[in-house]
C-alpha atoms as a PDB file:
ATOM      1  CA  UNK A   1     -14.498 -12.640  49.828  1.00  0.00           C
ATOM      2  CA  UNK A   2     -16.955 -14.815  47.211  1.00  0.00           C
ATOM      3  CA  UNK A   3     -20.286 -15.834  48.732  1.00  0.00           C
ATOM      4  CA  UNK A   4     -21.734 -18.742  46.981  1.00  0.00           C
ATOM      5  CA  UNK A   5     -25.508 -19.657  46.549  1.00  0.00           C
ATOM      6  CA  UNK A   6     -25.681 -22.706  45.542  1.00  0.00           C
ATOM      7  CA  UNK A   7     -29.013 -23.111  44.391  1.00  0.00           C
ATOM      8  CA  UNK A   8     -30.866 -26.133  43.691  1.00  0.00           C
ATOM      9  CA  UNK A   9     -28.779 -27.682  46.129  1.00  0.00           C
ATOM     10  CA  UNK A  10     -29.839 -31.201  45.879  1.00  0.00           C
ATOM     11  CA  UNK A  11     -29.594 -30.599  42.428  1.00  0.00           C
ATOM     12  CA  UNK A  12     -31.003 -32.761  39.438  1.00  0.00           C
ATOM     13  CA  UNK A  13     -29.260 -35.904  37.466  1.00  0.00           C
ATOM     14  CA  UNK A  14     -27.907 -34.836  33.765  1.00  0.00           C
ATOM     15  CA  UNK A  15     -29.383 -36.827  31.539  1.00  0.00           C
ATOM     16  CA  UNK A  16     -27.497 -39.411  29.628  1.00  0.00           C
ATOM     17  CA  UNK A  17     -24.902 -39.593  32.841  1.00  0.00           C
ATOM     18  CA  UNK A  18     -26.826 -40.153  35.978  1.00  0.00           C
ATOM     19  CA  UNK A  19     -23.485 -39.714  38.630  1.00  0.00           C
ATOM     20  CA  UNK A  20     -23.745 -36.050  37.706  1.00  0.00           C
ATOM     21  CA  UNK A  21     -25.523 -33.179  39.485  1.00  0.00           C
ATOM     22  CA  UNK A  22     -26.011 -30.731  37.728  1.00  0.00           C
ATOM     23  CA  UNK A  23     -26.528 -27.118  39.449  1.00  0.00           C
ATOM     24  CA  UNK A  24     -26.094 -23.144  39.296  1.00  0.00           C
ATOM     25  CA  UNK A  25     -22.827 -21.609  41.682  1.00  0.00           C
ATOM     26  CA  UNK A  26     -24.639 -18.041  42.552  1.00  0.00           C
ATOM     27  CA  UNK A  27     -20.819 -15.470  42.597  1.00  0.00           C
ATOM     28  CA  UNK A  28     -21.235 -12.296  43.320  1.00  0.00           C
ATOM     29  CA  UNK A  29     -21.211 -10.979  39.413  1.00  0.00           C
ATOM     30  CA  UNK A  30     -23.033 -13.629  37.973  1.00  0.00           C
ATOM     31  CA  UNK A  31     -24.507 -17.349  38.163  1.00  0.00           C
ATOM     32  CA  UNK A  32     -22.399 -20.397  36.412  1.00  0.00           C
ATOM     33  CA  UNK A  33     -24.343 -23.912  35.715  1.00  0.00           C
ATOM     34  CA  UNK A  34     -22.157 -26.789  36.682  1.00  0.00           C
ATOM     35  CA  UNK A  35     -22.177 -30.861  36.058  1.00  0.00           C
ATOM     36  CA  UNK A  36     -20.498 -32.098  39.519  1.00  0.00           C
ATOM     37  CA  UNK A  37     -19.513 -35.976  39.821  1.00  0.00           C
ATOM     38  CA  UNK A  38     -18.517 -36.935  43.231  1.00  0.00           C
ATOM     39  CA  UNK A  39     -15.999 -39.761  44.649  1.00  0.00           C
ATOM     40  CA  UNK A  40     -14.987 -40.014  47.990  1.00  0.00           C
ATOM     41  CA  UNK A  41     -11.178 -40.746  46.942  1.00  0.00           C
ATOM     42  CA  UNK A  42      -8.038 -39.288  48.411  1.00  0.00           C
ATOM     43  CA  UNK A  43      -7.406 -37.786  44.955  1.00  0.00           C
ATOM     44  CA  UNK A  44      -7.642 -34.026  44.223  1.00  0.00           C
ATOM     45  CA  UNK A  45     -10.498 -32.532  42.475  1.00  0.00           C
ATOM     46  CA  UNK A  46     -10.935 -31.578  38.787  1.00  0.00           C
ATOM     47  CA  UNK A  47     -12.264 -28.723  37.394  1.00  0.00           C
ATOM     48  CA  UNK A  48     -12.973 -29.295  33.349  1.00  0.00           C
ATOM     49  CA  UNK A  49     -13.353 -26.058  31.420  1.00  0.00           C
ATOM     50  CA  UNK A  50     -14.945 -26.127  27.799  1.00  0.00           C
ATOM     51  CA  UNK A  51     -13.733 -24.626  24.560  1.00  0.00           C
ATOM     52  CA  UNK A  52     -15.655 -21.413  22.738  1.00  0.00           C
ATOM     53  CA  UNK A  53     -19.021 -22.381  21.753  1.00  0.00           C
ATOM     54  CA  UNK A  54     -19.337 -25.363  23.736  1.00  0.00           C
ATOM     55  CA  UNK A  55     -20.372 -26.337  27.324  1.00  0.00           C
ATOM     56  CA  UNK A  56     -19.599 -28.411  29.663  1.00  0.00           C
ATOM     57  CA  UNK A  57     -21.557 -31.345  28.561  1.00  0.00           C
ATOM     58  CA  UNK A  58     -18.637 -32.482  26.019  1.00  0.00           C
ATOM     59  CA  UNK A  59     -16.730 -33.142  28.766  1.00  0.00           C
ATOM     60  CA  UNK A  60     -19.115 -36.186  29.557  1.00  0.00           C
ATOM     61  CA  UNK A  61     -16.873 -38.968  28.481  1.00  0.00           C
ATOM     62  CA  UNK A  62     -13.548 -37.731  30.175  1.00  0.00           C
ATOM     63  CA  UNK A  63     -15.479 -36.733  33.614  1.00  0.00           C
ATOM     64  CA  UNK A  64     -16.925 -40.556  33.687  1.00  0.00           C
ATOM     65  CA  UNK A  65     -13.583 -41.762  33.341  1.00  0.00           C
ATOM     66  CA  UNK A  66     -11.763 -39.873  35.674  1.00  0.00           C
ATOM     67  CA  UNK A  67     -14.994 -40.455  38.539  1.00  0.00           C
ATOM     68  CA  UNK A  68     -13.402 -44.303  37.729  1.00  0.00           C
ATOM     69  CA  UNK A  69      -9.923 -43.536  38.469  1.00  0.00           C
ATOM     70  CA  UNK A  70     -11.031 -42.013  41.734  1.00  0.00           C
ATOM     71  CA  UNK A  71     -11.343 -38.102  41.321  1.00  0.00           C
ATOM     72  CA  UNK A  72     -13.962 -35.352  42.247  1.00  0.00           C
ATOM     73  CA  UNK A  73     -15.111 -33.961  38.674  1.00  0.00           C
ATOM     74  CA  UNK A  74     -16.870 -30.544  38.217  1.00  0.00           C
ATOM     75  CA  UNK A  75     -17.752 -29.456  34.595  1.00  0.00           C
ATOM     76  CA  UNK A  76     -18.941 -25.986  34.145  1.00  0.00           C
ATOM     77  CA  UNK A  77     -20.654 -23.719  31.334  1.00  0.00           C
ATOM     78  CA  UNK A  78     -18.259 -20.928  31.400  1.00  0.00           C
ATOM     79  CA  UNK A  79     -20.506 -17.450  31.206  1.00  0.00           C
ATOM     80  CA  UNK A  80     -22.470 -16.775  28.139  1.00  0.00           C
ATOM     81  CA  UNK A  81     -22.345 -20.485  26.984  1.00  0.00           C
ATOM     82  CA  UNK A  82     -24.990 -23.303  27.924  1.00  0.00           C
ATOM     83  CA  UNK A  83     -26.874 -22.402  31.067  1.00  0.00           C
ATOM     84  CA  UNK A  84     -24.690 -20.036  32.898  1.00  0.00           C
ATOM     85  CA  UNK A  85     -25.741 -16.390  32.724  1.00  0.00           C
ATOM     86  CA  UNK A  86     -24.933 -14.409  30.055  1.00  0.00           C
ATOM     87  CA  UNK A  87     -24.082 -10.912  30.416  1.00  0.00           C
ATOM     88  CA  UNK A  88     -23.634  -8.698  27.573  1.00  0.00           C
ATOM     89  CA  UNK A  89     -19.933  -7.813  28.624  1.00  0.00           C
ATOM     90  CA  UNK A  90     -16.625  -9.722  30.461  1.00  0.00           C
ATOM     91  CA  UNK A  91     -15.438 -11.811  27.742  1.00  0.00           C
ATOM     92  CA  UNK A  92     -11.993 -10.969  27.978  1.00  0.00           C
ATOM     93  CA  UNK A  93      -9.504 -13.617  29.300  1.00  0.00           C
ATOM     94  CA  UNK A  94      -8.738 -11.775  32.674  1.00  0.00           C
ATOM     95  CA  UNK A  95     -12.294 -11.607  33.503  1.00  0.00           C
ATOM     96  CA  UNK A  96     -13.298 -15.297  32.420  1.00  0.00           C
ATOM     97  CA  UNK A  97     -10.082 -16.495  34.439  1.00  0.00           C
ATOM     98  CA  UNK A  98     -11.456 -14.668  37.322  1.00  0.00           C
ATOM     99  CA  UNK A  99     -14.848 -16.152  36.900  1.00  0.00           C
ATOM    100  CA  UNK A 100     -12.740 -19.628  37.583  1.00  0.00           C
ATOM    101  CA  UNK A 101     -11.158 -18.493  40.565  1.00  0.00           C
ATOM    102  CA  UNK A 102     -14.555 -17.306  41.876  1.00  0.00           C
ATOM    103  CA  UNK A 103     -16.012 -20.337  41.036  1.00  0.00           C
ATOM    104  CA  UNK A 104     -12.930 -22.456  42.991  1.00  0.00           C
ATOM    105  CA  UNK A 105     -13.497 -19.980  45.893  1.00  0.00           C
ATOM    106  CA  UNK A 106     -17.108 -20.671  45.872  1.00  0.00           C
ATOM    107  CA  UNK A 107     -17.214 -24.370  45.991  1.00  0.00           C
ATOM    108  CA  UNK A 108     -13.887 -24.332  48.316  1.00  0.00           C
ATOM    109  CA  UNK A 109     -11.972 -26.144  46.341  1.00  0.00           C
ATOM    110  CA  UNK A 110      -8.116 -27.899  47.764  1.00  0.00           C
ATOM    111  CA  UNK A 111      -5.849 -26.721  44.946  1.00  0.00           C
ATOM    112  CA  UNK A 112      -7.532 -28.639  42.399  1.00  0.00           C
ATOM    113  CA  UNK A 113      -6.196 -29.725  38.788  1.00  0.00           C
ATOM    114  CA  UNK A 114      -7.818 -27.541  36.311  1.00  0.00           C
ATOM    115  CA  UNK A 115      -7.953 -28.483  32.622  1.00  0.00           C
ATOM    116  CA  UNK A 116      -9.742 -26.607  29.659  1.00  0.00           C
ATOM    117  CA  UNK A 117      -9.968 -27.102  25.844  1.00  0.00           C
ATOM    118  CA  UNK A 118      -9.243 -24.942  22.837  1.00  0.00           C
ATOM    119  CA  UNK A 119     -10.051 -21.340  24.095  1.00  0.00           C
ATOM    120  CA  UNK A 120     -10.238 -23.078  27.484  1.00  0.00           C
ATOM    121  CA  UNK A 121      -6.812 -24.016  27.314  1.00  0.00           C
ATOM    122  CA  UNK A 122      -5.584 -20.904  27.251  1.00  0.00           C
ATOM    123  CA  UNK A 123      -7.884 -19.101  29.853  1.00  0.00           C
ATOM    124  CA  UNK A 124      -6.772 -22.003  31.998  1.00  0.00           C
ATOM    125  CA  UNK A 125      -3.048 -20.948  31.438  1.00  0.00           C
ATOM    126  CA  UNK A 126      -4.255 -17.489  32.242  1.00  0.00           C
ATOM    127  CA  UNK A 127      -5.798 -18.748  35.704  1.00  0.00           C
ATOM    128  CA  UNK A 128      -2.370 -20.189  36.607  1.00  0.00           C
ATOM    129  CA  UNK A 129      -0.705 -17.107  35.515  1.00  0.00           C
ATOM    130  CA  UNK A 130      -3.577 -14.441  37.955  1.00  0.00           C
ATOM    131  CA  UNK A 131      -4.564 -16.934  40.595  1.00  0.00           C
ATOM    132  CA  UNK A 132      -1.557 -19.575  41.147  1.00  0.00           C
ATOM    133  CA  UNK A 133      -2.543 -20.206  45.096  1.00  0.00           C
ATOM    134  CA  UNK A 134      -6.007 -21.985  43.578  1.00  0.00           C
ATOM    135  CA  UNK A 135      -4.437 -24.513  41.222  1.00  0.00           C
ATOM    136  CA  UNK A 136      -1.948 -27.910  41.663  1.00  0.00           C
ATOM    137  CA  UNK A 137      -1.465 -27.362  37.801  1.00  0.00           C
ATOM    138  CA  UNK A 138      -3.607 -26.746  34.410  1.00  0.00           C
ATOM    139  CA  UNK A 139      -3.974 -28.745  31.142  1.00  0.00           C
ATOM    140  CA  UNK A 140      -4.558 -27.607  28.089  1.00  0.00           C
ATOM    141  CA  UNK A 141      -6.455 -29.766  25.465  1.00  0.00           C
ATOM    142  CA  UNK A 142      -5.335 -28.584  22.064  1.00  0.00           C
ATOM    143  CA  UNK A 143      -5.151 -25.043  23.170  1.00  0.00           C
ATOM    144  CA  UNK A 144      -3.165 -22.912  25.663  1.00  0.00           C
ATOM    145  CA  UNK A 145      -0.948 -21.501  23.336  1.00  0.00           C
ATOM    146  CA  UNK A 146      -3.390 -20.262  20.766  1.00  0.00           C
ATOM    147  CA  UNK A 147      -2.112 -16.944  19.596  1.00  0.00           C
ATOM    148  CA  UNK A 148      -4.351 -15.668  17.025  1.00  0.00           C
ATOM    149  CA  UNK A 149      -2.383 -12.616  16.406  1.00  0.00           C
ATOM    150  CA  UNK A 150       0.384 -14.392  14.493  1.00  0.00           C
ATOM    151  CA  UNK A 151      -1.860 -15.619  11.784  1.00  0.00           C
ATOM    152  CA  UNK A 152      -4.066 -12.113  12.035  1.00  0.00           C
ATOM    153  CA  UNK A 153      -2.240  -9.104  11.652  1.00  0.00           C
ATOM    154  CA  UNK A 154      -5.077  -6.942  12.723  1.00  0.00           C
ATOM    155  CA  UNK A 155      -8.622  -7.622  14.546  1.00  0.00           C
ATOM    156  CA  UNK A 156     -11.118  -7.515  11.418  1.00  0.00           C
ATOM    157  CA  UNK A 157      -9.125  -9.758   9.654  1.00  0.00           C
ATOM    158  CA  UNK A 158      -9.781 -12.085  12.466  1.00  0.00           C
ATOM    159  CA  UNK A 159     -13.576 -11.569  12.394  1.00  0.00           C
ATOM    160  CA  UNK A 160     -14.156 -12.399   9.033  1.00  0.00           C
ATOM    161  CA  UNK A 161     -12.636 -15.500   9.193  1.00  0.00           C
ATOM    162  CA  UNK A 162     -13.318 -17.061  12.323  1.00  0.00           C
ATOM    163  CA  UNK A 163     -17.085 -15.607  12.498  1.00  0.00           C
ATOM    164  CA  UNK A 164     -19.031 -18.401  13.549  1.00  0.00           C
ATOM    165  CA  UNK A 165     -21.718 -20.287  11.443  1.00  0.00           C
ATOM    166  CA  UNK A 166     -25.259 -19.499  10.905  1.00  0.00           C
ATOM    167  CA  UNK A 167     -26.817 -22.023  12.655  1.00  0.00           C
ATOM    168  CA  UNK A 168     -29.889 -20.448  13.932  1.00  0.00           C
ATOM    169  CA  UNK A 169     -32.732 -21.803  12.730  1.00  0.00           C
ATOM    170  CA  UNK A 170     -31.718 -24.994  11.366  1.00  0.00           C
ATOM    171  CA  UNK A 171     -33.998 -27.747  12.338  1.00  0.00           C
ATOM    172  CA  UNK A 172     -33.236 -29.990  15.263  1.00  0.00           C
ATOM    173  CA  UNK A 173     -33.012 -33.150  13.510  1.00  0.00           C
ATOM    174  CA  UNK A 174     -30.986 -31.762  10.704  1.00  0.00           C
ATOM    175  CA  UNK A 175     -28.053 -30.671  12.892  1.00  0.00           C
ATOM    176  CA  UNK A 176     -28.239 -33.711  14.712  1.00  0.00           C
ATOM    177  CA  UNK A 177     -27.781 -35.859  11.443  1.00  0.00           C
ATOM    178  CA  UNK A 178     -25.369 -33.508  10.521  1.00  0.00           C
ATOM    179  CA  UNK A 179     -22.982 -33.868  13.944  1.00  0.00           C
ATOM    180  CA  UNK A 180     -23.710 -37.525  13.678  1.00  0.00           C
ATOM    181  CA  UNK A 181     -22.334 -38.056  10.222  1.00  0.00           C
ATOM    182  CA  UNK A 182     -19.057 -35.657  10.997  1.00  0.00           C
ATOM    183  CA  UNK A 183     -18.577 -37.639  14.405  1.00  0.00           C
ATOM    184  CA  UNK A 184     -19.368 -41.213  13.098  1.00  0.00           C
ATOM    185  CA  UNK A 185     -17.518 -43.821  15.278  1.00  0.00           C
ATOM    186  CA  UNK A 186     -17.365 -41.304  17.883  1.00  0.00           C
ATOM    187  CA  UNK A 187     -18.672 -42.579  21.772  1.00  0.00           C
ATOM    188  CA  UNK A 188     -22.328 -41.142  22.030  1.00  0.00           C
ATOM    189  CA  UNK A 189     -21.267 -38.911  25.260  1.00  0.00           C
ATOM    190  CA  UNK A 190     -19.233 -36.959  22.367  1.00  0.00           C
ATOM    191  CA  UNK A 191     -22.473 -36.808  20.131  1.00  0.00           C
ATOM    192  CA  UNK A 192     -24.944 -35.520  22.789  1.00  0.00           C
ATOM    193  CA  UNK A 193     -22.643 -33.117  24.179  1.00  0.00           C
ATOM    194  CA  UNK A 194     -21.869 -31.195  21.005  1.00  0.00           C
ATOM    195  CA  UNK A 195     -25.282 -31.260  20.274  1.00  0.00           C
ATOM    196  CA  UNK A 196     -25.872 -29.301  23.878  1.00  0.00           C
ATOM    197  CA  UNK A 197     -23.985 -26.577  22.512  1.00  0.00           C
ATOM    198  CA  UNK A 198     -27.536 -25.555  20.607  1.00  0.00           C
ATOM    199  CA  UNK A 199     -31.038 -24.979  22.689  1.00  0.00           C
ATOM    200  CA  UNK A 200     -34.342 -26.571  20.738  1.00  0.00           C
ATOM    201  CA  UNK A 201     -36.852 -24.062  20.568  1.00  0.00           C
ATOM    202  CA  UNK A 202     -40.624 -24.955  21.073  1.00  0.00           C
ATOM    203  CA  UNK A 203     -40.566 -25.133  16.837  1.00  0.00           C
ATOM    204  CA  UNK A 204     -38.054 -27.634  16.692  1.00  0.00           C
ATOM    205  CA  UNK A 205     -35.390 -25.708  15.187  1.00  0.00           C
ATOM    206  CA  UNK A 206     -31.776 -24.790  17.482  1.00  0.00           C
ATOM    207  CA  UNK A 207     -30.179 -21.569  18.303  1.00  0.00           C
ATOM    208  CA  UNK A 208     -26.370 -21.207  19.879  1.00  0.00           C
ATOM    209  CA  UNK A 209     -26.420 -20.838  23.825  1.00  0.00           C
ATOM    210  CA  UNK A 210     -23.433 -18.604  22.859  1.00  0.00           C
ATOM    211  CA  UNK A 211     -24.824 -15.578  20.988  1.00  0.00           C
ATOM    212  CA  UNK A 212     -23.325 -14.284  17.866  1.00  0.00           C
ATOM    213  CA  UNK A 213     -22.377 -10.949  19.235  1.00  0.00           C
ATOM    214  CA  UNK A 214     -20.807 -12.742  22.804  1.00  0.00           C
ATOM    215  CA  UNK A 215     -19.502 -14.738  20.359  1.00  0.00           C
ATOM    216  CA  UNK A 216     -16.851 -11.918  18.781  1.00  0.00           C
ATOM    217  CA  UNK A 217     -16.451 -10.729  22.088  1.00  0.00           C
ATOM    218  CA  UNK A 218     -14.635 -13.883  23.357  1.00  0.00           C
ATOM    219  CA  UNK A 219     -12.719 -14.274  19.864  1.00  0.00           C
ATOM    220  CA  UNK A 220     -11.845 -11.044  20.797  1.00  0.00           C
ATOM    221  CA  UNK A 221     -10.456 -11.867  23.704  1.00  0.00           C
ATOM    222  CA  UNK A 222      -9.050 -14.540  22.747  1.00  0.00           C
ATOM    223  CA  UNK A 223      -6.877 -12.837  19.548  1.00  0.00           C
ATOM    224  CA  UNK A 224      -5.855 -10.430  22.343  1.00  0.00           C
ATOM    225  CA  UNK A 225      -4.316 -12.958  24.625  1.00  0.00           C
ATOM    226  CA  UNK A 226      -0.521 -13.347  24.237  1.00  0.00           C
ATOM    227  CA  UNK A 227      -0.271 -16.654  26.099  1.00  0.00           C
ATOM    228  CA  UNK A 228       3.285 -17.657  25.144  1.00  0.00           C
ATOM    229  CA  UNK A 229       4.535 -14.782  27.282  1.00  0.00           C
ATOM    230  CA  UNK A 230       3.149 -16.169  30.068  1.00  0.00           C
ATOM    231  CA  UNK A 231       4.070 -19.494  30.506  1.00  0.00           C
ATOM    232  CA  UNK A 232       7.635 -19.106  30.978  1.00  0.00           C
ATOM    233  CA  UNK A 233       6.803 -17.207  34.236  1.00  0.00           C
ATOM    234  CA  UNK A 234       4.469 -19.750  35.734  1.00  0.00           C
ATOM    235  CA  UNK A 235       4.790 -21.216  38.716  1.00  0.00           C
ATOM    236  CA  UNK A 236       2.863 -23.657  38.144  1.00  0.00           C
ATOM    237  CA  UNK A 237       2.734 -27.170  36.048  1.00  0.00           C
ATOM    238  CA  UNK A 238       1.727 -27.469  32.662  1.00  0.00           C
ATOM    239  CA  UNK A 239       0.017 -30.365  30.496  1.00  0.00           C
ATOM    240  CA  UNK A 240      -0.105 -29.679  27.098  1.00  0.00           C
ATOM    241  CA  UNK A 241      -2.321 -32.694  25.178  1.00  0.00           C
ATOM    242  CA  UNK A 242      -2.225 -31.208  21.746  1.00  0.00           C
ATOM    243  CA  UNK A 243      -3.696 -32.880  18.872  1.00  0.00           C
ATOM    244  CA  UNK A 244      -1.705 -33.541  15.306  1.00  0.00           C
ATOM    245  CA  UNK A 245      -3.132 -33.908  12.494  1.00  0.00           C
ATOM    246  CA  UNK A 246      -2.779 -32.981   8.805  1.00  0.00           C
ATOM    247  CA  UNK A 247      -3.720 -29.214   9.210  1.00  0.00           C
ATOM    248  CA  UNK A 248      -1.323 -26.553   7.307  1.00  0.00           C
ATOM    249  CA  UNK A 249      -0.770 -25.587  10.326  1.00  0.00           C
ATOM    250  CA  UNK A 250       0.586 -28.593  12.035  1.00  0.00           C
ATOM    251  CA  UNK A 251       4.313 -27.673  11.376  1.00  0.00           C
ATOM    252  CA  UNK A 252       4.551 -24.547  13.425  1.00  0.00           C
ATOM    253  CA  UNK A 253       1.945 -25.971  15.945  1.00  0.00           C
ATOM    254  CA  UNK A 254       4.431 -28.733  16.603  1.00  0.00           C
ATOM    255  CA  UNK A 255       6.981 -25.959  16.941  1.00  0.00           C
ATOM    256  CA  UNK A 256       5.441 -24.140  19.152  1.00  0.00           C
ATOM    257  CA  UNK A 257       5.118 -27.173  21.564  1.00  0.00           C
ATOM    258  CA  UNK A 258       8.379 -27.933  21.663  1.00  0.00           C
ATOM    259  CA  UNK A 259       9.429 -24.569  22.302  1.00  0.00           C
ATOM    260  CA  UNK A 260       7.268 -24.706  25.438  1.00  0.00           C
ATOM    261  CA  UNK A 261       8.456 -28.062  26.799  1.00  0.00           C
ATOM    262  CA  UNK A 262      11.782 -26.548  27.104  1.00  0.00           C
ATOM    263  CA  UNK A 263      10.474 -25.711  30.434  1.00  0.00           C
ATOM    264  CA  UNK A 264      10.827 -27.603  33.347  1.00  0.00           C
ATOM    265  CA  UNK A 265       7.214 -27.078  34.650  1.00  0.00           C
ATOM    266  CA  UNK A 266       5.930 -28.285  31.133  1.00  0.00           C
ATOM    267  CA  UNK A 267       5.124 -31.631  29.668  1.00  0.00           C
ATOM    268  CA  UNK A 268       3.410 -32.226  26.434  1.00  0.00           C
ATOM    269  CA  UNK A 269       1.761 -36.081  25.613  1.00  0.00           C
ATOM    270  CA  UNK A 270       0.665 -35.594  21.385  1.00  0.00           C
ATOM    271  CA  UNK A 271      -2.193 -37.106  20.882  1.00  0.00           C
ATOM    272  CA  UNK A 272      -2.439 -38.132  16.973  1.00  0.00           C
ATOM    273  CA  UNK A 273      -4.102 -38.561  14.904  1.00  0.00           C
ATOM    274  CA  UNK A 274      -6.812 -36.471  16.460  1.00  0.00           C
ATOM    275  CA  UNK A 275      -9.491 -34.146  16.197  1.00  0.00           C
ATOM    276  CA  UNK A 276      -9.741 -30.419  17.649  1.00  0.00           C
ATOM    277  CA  UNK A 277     -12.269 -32.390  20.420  1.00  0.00           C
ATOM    278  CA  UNK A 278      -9.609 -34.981  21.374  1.00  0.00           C
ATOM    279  CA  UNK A 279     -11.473 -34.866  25.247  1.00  0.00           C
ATOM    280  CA  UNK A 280     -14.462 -36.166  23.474  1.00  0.00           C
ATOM    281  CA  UNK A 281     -13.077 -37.959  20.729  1.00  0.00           C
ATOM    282  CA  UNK A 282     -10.481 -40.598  23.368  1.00  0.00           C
ATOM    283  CA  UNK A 283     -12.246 -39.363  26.655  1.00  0.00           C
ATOM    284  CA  UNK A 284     -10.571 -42.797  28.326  1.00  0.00           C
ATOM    285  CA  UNK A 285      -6.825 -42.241  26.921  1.00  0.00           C
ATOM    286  CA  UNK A 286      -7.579 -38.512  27.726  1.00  0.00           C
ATOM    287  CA  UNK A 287      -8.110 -39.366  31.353  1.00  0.00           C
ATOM    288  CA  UNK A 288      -5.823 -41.710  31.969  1.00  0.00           C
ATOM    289  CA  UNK A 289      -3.066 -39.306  30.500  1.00  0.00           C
ATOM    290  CA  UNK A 290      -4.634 -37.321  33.016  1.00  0.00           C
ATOM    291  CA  UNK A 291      -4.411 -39.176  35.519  1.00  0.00           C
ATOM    292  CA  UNK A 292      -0.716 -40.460  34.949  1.00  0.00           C
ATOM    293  CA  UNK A 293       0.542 -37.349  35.159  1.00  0.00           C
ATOM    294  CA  UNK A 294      -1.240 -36.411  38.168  1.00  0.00           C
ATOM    295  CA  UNK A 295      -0.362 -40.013  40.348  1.00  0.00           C
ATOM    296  CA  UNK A 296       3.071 -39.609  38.910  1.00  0.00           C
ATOM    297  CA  UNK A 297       3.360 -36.351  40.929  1.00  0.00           C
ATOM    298  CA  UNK A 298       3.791 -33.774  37.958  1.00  0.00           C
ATOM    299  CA  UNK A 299       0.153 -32.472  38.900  1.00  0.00           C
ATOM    300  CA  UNK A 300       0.015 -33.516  42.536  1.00  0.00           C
END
């Protein structure tokens, strides 16, 4: 059995989006900061689940919207990212799909939909595949069927190119110029949740919530997960919401896609064009294709 905590139980209002609470869920192996929006709707809950690197402040946008359309919203910092704890080990995708199904446990939560991004995509296919009883269904944002191992032969190839950037140190107002350029046209909920991904230290400059060495660890994890195994055996609905775009490796993305929505429990809405961030970049259209497929009675 999972006791829960909850501390700060009143909470405190997230800045920049005053419906949300934002709290820590004390499991018994560690403590994960969440971003809850409530509605007292009929609908089922949804649990958001951030990409590697990120937190669950990107997921602003999209959680507004869907609080609109009626649902119960709950963003959380998966461990070693943003405020959650961050032990030095458990960054393999069994163990970060079991922090999920602790965390569901926890805040006794009815079946709800659960949708992650990127590397949350797939650890969200890998929470349907361990813990099926806990979910109506799982989305995957541009992820989900990331299999790292068929562009890297071996692990160290892997590192060296998907090491993450050197960021430390950079000033503040620098990396904020910087996001603000790459992202221009992009709503503001988008802006100030990639820029969460960094603390500010008391000398202005930023440093990655996500250290460099949990970093590896979860690309580790991640180049070790074999995801297109699984989803054939779920029992469980699937919503891919992959984004095209004019990568080199668009072609056998799109391939694998349609390879997957031979299944009956699998639908896939393309979003293009679009970027990697597609939840931040169209958090509306990303909620109401959300939504559709959940009123429809494919995620019900």
């Amino acid at each position: 059995m999972v006791t829960c905590n909850m501390s700060n139980t009143v909470g405190r209002q997230s800045e920049g989006h005053s419906r949300a609470v934002s709290r820590r869920v004390d499991l018994h192996h560690l403590s994960l900061h969440i971003h809850e929006r409530s509605h007292p709707g009929a609908l089922p809950s949804v649990l958001l689940v951030h990409g590697l690197a990120s937190n669950a402040r990107l997921w602003d946008g999209a959680a507004d919207a869907l609080v609109e359309l009626g649902y119960h919203v709950i963003a959380v910092d998966q461990r070693g990212h943003g405020q959650s704890d961050k032990p030095d080990e458990g960054y393999d995708m069994q163990t970060v799909a079991d922090d999920l199904a602790s965390l569901i446990t926890a805040l006794q939560l009815d079946r709800p939909v659960v949708a992650g991004q990127s590397w949350g995509g797939n650890v969200v296919i890998e929470l349907a595949n361990r813990h099926p009883h806990l979910v109506r269904g799982v989305c995957a944002v541009d992820g989900g069927l990331i299999q790292l191992r068929d562009r890297f032969n071996n692990w160290e190839s892997c590192a060296s190119v998907l090491a993450p950037p050197a960021l430390a140190g950079t000033p503040f107002t620098r990396f904020e110029a910087m996001i603000r350029s790459a992202y221009r046209g992009w709503p503001e909920t988008a802006v100030h949740g990639t820029l969460a991904n960094m603390e500010v230290l008391i000398d202005g400059t930023i440093r990655p919530w996500l250290s460099r060495e949990r970093h590896m660890q979860v690309l580790r994890g991640l180049w070790e997960h074999q995801p297109q195994t699984i989803i054939p055996k779920l029992s469980r609905p699937v919503l891919f919401t992959p984004a095209d775009s004019e990568s080199q490796h668009t072609v056998t993305k799109r391939e694998d896609y349609a390879r997957a929505a031979h299944h009956r429990h699998v639908r896939v809405e393309w979003f293009s064009p679009a970027h990697h961030d597609l939840h931040a970049q169209y958090p509306e259209r990303w909620a109401g294709v959300l939504h559709t497929h959940i009123s429809g009675g494919f995620l019900a």
